[in-house]
PDB file of N, CA and C in Angstrom:
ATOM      1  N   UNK A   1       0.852  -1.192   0.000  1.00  0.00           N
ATOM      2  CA  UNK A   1       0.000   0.000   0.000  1.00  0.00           C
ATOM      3  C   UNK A   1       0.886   1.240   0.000  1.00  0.00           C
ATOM      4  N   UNK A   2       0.410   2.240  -0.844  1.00  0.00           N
ATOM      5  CA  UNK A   2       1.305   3.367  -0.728  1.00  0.00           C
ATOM      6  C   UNK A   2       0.407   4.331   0.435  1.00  0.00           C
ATOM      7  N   UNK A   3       0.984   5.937   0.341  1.00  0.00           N
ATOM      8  CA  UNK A   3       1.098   6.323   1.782  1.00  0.00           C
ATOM      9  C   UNK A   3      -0.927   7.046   1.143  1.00  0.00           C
ATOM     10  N   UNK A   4      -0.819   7.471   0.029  1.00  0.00           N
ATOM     11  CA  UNK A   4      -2.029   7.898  -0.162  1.00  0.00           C
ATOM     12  C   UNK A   4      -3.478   7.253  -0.435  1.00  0.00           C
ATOM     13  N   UNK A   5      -3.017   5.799  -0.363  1.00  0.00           N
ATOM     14  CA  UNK A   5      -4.094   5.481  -0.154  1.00  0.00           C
ATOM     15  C   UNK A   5      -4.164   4.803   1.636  1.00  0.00           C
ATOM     16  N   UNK A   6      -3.466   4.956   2.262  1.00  0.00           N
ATOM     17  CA  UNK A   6      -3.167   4.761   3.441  1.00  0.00           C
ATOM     18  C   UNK A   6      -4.262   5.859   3.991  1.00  0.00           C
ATOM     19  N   UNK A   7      -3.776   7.115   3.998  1.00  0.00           N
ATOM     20  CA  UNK A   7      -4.416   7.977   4.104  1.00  0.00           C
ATOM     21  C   UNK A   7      -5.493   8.526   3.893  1.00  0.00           C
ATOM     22  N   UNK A   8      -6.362   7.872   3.204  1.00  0.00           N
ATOM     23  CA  UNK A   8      -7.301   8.022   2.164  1.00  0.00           C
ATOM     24  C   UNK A   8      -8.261   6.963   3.049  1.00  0.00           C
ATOM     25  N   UNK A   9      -7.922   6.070   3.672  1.00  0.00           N
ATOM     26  CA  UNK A   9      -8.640   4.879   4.298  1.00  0.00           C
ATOM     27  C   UNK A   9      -8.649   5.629   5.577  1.00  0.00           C
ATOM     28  N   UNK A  10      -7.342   5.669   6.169  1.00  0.00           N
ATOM     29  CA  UNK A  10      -7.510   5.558   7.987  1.00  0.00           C
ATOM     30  C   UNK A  10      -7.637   7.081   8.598  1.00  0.00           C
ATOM     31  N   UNK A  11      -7.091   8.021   7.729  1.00  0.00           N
ATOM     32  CA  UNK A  11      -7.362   9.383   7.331  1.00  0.00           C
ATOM     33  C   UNK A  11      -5.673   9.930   7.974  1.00  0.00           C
ATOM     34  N   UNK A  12      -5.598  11.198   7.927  1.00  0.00           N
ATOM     35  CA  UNK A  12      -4.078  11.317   7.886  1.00  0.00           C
ATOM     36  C   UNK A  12      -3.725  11.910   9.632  1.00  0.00           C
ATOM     37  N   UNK A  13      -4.603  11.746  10.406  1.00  0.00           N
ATOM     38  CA  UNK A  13      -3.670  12.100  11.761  1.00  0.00           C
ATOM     39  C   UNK A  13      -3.298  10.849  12.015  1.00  0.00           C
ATOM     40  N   UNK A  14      -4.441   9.681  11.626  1.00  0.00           N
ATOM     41  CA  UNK A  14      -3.761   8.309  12.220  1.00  0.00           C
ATOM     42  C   UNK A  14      -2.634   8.330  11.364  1.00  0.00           C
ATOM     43  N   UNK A  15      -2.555   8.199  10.077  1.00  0.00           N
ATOM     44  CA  UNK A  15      -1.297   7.571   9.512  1.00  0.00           C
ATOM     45  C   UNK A  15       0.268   8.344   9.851  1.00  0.00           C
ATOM     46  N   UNK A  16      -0.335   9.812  10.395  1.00  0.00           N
ATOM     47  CA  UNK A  16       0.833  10.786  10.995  1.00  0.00           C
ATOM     48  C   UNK A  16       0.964  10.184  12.014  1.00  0.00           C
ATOM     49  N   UNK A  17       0.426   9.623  13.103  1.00  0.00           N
ATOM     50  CA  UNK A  17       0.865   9.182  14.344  1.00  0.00           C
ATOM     51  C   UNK A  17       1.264   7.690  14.746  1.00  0.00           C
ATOM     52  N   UNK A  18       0.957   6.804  13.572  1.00  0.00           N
ATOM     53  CA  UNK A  18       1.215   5.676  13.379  1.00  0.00           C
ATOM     54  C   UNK A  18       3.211   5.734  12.816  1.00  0.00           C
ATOM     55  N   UNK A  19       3.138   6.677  11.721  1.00  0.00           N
ATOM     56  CA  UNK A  19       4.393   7.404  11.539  1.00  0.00           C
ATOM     57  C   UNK A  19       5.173   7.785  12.283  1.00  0.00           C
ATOM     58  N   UNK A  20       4.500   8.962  13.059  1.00  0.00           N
ATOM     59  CA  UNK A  20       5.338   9.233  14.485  1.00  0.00           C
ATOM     60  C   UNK A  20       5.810   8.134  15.553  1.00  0.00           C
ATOM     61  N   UNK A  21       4.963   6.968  15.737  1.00  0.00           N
ATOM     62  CA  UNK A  21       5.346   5.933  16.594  1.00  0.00           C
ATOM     63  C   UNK A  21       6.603   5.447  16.064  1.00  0.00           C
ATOM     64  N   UNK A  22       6.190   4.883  14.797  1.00  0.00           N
ATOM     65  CA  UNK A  22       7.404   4.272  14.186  1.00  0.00           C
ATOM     66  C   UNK A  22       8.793   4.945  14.140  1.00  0.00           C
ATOM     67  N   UNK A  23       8.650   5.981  14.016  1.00  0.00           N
ATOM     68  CA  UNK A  23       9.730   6.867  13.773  1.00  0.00           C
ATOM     69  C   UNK A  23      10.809   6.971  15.631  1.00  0.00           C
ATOM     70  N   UNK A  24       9.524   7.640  16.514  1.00  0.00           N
ATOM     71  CA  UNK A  24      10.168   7.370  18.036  1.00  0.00           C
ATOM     72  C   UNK A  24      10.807   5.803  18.409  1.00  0.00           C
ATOM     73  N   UNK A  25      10.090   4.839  18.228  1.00  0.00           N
ATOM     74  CA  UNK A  25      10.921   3.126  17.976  1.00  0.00           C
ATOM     75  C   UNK A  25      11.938   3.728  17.463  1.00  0.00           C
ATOM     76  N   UNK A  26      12.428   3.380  16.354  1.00  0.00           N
ATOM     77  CA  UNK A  26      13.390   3.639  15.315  1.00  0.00           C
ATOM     78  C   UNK A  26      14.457   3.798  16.310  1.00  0.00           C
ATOM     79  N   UNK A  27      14.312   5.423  16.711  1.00  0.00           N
ATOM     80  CA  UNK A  27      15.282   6.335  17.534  1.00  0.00           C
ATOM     81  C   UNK A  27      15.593   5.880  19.288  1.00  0.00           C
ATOM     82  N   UNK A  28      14.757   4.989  19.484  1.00  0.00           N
ATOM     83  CA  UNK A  28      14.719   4.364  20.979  1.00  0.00           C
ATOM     84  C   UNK A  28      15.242   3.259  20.961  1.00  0.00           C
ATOM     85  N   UNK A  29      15.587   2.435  19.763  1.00  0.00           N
ATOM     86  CA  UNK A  29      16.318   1.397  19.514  1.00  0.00           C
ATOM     87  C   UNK A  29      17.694   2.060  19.340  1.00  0.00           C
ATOM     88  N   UNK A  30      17.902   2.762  18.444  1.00  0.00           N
ATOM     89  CA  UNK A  30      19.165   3.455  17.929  1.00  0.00           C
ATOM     90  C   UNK A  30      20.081   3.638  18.874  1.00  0.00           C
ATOM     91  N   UNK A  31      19.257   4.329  19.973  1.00  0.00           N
ATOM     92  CA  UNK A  31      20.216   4.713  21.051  1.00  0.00           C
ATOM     93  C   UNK A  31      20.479   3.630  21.899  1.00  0.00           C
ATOM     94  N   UNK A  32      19.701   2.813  21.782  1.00  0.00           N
ATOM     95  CA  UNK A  32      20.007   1.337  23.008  1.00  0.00           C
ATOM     96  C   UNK A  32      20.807   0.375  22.774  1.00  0.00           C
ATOM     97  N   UNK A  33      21.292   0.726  21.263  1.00  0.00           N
ATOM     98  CA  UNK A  33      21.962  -0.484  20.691  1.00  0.00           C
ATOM     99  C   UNK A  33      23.330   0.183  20.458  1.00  0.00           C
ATOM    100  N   UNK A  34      23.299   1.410  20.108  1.00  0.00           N
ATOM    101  CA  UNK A  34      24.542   2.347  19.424  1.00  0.00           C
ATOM    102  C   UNK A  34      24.966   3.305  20.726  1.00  0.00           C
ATOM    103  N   UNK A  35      24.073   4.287  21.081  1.00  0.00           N
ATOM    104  CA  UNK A  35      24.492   5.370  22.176  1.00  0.00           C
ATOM    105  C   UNK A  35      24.431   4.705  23.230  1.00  0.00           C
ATOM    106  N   UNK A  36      24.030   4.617  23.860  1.00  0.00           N
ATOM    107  CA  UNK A  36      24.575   3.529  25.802  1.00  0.00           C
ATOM    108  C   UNK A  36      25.592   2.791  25.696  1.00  0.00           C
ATOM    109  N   UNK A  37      25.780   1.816  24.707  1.00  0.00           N
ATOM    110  CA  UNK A  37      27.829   1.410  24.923  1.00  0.00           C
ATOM    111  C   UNK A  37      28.386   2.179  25.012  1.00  0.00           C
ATOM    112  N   UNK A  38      28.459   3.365  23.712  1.00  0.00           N
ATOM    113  CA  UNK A  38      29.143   3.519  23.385  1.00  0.00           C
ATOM    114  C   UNK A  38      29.206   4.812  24.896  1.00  0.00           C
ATOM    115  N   UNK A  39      28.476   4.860  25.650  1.00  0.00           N
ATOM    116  CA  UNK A  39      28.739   6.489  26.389  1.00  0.00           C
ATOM    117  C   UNK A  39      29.202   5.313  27.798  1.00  0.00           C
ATOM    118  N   UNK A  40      28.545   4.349  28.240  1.00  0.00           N
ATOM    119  CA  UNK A  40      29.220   2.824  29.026  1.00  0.00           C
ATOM    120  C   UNK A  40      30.847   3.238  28.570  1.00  0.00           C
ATOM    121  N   UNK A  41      31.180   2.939  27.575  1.00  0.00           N
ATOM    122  CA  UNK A  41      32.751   3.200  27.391  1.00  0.00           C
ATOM    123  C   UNK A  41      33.622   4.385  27.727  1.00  0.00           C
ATOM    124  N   UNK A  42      32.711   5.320  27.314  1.00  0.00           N
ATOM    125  CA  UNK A  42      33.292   6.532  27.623  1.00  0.00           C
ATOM    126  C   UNK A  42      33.409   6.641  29.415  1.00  0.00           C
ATOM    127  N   UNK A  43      31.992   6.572  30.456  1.00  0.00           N
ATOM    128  CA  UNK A  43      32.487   7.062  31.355  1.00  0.00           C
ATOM    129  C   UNK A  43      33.382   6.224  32.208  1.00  0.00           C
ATOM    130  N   UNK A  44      33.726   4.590  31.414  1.00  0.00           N
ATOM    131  CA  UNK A  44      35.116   4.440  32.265  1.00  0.00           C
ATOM    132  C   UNK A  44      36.316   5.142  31.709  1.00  0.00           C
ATOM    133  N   UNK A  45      36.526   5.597  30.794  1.00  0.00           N
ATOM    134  CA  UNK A  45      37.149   6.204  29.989  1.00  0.00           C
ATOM    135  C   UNK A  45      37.826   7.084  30.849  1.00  0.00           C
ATOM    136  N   UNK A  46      36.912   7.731  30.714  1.00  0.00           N
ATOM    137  CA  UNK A  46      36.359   9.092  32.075  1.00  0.00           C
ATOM    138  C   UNK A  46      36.736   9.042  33.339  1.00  0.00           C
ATOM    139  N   UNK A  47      36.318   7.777  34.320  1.00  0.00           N
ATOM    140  CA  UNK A  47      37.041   7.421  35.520  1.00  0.00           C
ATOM    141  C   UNK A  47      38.375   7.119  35.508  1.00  0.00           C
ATOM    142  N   UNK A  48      38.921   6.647  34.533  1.00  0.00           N
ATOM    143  CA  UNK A  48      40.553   6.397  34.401  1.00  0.00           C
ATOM    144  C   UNK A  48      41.366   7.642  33.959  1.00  0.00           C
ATOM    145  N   UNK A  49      41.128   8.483  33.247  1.00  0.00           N
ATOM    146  CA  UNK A  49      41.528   9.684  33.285  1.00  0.00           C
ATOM    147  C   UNK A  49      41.638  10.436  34.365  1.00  0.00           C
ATOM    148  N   UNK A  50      40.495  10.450  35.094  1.00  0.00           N
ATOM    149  CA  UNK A  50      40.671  11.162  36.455  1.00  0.00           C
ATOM    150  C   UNK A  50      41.434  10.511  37.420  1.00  0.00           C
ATOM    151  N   UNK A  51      41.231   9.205  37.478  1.00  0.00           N
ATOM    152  CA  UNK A  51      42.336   8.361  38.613  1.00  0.00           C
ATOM    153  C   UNK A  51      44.066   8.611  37.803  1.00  0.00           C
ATOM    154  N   UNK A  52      44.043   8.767  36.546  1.00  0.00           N
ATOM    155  CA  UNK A  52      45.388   9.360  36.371  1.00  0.00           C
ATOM    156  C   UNK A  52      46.060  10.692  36.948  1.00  0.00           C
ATOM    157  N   UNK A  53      44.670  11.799  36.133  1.00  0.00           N
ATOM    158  CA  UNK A  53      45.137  13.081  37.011  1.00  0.00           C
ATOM    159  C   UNK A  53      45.727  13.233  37.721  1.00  0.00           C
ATOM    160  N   UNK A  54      44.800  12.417  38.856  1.00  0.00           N
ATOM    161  CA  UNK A  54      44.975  12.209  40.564  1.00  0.00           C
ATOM    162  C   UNK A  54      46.388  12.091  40.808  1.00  0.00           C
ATOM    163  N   UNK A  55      46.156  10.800  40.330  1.00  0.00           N
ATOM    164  CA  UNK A  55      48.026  10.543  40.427  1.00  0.00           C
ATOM    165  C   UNK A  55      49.242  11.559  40.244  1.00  0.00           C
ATOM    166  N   UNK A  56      48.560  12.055  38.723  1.00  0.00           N
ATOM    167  CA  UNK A  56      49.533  13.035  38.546  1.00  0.00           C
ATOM    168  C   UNK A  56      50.035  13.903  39.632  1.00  0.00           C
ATOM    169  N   UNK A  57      48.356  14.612  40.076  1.00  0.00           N
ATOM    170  CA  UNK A  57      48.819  15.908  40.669  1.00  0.00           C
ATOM    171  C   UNK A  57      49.327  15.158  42.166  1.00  0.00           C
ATOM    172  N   UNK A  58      48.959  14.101  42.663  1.00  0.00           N
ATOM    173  CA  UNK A  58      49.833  13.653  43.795  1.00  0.00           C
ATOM    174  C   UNK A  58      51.340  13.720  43.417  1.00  0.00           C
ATOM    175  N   UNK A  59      51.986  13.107  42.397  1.00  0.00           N
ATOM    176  CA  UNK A  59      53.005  13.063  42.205  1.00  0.00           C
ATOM    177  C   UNK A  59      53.708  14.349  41.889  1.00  0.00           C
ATOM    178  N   UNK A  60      53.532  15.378  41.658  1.00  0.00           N
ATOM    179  CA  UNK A  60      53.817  16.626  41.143  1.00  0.00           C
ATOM    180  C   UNK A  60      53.783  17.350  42.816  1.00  0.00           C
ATOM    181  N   UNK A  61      52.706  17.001  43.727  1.00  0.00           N
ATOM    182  CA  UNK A  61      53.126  17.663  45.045  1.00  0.00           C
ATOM    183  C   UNK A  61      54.129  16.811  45.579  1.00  0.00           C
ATOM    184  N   UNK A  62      54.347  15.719  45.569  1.00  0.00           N
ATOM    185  CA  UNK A  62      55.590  14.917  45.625  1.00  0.00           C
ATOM    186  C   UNK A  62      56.627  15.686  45.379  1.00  0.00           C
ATOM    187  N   UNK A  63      56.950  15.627  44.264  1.00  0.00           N
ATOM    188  CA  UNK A  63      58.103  16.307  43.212  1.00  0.00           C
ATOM    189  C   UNK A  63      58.317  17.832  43.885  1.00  0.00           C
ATOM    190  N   UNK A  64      57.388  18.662  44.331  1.00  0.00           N
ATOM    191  CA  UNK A  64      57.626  19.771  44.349  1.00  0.00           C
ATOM    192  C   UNK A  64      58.587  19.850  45.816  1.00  0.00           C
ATOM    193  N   UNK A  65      57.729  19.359  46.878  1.00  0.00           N
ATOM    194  CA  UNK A  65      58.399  18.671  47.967  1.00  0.00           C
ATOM    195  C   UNK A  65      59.821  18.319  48.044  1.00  0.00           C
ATOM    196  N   UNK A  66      59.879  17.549  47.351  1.00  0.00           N
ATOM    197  CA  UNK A  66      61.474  17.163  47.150  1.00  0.00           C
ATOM    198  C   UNK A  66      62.769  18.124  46.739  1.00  0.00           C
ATOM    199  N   UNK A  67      61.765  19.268  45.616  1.00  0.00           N
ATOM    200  CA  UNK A  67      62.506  20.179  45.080  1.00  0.00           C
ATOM    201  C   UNK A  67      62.514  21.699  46.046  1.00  0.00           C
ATOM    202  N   UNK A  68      61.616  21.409  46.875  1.00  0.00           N
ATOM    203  CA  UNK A  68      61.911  22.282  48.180  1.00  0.00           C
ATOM    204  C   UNK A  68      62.721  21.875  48.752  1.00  0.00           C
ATOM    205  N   UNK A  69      62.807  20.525  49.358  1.00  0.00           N
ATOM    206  CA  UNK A  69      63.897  20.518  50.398  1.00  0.00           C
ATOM    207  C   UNK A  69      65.113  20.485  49.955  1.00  0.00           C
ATOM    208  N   UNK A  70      65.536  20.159  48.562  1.00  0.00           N
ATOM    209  CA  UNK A  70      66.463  20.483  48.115  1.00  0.00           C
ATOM    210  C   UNK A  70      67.209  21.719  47.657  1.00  0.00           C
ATOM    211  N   UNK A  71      66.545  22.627  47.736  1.00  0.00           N
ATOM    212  CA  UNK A  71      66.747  23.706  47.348  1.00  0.00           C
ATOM    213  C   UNK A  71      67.190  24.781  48.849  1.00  0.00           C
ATOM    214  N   UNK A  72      66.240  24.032  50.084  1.00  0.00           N
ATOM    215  CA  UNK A  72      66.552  24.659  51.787  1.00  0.00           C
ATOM    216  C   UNK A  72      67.803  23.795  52.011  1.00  0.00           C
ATOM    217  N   UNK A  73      68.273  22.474  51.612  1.00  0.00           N
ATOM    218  CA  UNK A  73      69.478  22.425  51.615  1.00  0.00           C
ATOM    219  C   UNK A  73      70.620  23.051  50.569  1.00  0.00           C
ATOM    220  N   UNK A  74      70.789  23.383  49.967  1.00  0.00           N
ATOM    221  CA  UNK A  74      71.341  24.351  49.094  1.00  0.00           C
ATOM    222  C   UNK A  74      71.406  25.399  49.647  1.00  0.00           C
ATOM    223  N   UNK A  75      70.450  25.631  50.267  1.00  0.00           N
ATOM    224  CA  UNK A  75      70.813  27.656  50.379  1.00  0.00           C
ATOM    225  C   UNK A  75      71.236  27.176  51.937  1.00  0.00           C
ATOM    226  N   UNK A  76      71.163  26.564  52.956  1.00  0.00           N
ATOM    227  CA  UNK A  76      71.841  25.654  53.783  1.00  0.00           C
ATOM    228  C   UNK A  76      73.194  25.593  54.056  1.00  0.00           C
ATOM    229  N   UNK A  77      73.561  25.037  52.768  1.00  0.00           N
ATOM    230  CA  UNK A  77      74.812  24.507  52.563  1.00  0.00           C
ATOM    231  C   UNK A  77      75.786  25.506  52.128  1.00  0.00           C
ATOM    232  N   UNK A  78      74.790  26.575  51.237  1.00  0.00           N
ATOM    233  CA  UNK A  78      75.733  27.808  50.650  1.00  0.00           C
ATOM    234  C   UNK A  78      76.505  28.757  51.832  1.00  0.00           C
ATOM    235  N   UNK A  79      75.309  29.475  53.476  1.00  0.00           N
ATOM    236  CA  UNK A  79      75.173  29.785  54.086  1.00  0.00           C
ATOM    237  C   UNK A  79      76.187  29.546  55.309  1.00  0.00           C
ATOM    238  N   UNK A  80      76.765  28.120  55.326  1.00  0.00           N
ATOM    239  CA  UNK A  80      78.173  27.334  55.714  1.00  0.00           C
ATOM    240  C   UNK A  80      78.963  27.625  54.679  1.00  0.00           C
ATOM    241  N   UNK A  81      79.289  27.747  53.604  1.00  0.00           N
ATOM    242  CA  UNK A  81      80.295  27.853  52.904  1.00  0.00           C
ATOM    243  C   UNK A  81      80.604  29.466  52.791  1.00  0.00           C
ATOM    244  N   UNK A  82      79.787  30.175  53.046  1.00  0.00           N
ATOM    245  CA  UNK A  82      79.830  31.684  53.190  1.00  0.00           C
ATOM    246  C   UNK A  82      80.519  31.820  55.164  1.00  0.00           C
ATOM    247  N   UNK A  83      80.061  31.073  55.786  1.00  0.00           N
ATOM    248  CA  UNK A  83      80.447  31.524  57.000  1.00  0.00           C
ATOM    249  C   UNK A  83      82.045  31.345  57.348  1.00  0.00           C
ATOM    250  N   UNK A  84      82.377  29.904  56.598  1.00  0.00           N
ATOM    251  CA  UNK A  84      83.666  29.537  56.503  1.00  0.00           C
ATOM    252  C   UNK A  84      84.205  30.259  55.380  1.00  0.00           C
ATOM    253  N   UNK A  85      84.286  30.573  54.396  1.00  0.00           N
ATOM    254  CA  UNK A  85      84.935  32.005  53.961  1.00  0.00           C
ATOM    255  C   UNK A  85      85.391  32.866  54.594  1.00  0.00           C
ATOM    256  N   UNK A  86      83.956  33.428  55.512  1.00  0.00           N
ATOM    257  CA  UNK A  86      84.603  34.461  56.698  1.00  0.00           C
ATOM    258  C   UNK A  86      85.609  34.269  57.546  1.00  0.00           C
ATOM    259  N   UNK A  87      85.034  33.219  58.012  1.00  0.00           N
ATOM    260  CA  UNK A  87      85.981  32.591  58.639  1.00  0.00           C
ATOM    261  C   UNK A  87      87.886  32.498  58.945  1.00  0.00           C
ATOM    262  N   UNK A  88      87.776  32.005  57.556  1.00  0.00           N
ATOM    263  CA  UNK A  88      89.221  31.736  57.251  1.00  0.00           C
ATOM    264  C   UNK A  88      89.652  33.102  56.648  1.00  0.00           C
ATOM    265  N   UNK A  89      88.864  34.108  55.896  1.00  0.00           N
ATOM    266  CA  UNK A  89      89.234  35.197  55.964  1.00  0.00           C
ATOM    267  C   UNK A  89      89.937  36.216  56.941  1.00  0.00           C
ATOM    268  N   UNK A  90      88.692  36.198  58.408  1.00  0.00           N
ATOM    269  CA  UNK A  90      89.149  36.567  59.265  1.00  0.00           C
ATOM    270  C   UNK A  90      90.707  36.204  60.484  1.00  0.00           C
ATOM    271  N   UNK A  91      90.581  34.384  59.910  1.00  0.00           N
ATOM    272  CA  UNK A  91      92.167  34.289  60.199  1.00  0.00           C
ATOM    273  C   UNK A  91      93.362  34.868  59.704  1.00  0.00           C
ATOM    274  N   UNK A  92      93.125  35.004  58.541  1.00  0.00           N
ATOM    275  CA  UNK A  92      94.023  35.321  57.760  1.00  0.00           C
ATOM    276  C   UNK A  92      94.466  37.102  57.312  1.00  0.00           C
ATOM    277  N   UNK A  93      93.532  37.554  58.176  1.00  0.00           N
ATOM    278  CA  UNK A  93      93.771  38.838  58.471  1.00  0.00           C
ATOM    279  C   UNK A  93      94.239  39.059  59.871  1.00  0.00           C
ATOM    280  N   UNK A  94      93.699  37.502  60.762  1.00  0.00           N
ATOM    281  CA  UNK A  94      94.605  38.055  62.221  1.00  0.00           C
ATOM    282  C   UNK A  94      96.413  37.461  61.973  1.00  0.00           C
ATOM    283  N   UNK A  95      96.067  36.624  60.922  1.00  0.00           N
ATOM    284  CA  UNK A  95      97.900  36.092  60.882  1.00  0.00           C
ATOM    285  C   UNK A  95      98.713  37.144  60.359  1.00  0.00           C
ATOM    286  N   UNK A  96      97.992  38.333  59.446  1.00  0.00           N
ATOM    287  CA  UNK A  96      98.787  39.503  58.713  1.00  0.00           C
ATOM    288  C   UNK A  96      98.885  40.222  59.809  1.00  0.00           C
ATOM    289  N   UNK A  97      98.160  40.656  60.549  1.00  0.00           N
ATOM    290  CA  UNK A  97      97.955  41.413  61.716  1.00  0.00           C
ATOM    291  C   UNK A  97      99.343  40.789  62.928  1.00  0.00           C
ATOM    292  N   UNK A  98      99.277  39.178  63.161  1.00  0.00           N
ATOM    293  CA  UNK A  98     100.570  39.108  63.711  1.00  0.00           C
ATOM    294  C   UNK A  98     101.765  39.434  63.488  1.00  0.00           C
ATOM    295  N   UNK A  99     102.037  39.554  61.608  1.00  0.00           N
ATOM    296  CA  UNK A  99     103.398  38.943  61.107  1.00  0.00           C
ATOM    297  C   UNK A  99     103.842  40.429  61.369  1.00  0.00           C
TER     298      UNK A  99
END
């Protein structure tokens, strides 16, 4: 049967809404078979990305940590090597001072 004599029999809101049904199916299958895996995939996708982040930015306050205390030993260590400068400076101005 074509659509005009379809129409012609059952008259045309039914055959529009008989249409419309079919058409909403169609699109309610579509997504149940195609869109829900495929978004299922994505939000583990999604959870593993973020449990990476995580990691990341744990590891990066890690890292920064480390590169602090390394850096308070450095200026530490410089702070002794400046005092002993003086140090031996100041001997060595009391040994001129003896000679």
């Amino acid at each position: 049967m074509d659509v005009g004599s379809l129409i012609s029999e059952f008259g045309f809101p039914v055959v529009l809404c008989v249409g419309l049904g079919y058409f909403i199916f169609f699109i309610w299958r579509f997504i149940g078979e195609h869109i829900d895996p495929a978004l299922a995939d994505m939000h583990v996708a999604l959870i593993r990305v973020i449990d990476k982040t995580r990691m990341l930015d744990q590891d990066m306050i890690r890292l920064q940590q480390k590169v602090n205390v390394v850096l308070e030993y450095k200026a530490r260590q410089q702070v002794l090597e400046e005092a002993k400068q003086k140090e031996a400076l100041r001997k060595q101005e009391e040994q001129e001072e003896d000679e």
